[in-house]
C-alpha atoms as a PDB file:
ATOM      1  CA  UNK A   1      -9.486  -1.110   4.533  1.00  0.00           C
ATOM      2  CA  UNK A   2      -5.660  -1.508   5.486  1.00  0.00           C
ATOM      3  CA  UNK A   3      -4.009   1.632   5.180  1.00  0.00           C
ATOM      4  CA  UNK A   4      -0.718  -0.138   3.602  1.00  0.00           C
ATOM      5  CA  UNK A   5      -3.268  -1.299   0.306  1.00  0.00           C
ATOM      6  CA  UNK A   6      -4.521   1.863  -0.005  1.00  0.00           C
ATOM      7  CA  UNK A   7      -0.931   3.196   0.007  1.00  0.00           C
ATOM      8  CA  UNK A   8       0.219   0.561  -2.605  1.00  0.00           C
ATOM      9  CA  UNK A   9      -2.755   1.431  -4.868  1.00  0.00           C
ATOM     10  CA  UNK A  10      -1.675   4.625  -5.129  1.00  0.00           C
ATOM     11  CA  UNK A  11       1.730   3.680  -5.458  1.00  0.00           C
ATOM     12  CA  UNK A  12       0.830   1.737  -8.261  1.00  0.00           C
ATOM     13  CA  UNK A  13      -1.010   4.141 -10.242  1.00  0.00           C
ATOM     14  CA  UNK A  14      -4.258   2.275  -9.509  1.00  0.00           C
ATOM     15  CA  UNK A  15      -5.690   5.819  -7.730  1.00  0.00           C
ATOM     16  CA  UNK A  16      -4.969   9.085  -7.146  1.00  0.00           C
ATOM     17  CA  UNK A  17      -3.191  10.916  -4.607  1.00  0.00           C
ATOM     18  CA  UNK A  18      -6.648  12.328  -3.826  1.00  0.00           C
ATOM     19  CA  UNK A  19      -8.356   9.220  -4.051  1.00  0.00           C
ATOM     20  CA  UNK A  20      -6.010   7.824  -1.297  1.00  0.00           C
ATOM     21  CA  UNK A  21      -6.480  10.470   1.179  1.00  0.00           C
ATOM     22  CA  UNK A  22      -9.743  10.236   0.716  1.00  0.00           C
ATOM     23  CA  UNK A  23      -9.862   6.598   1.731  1.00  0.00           C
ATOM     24  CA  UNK A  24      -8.219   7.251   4.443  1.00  0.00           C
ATOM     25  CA  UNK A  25      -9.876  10.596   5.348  1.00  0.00           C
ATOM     26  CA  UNK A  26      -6.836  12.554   5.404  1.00  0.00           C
ATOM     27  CA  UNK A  27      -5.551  15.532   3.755  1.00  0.00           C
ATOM     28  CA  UNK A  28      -3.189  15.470   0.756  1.00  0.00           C
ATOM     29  CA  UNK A  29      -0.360  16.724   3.179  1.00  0.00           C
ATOM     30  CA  UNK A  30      -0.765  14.089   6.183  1.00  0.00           C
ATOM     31  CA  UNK A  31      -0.688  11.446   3.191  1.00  0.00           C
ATOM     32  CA  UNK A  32       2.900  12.635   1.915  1.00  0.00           C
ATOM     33  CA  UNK A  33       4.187  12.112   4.905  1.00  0.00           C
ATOM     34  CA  UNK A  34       3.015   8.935   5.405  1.00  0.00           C
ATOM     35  CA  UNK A  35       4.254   7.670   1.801  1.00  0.00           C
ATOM     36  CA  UNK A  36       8.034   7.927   3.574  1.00  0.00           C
ATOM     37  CA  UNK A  37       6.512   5.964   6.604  1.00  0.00           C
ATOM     38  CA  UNK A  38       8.774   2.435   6.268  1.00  0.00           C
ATOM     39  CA  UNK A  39       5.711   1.098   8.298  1.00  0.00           C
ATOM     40  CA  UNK A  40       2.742   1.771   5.772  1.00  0.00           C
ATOM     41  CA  UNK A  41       5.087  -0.381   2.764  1.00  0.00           C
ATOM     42  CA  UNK A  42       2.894  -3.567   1.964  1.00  0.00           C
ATOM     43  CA  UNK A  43       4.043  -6.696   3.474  1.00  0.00           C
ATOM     44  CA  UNK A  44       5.976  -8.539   0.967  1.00  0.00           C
ATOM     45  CA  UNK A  45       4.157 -11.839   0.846  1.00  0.00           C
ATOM     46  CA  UNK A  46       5.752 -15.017   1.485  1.00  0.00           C
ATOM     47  CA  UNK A  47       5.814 -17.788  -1.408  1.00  0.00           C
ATOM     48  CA  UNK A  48       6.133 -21.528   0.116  1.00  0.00           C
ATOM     49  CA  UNK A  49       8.274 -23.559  -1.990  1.00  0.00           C
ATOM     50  CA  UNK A  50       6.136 -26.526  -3.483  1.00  0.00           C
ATOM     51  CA  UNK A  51       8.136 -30.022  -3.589  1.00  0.00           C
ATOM     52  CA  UNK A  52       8.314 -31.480  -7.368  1.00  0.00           C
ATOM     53  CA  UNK A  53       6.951 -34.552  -7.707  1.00  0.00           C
ATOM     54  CA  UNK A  54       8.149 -36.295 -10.877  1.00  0.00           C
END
């Protein structure tokens, strides 16, 4: 699983801080500092602009 999901569920409330370093088999500690990592942020995901037919 991509570590910036796992991240962003726990961000999001979705698990716990436990949970997370579990998923990624890392201690509670090594996860902290990986929360202020500007690499493991989720993408932000592109929307494509749709022409309007009408």
């Amino acid at each position: 699983m991509d570590k910036r999901k796992v991240i962003s569920a726990y961000r999001k409330g979705i698990i716990t801080i436990q949970e997370c370093a579990q998923i990624l088999g890392i201690d509670s500690v090594q996860i902290m500092g990986m929360m202020n990592d500007p690499q493991m942020a989720e993408l932000p995901r592109v929307i494509q602009k749709q022409p309007m037919h009408g």
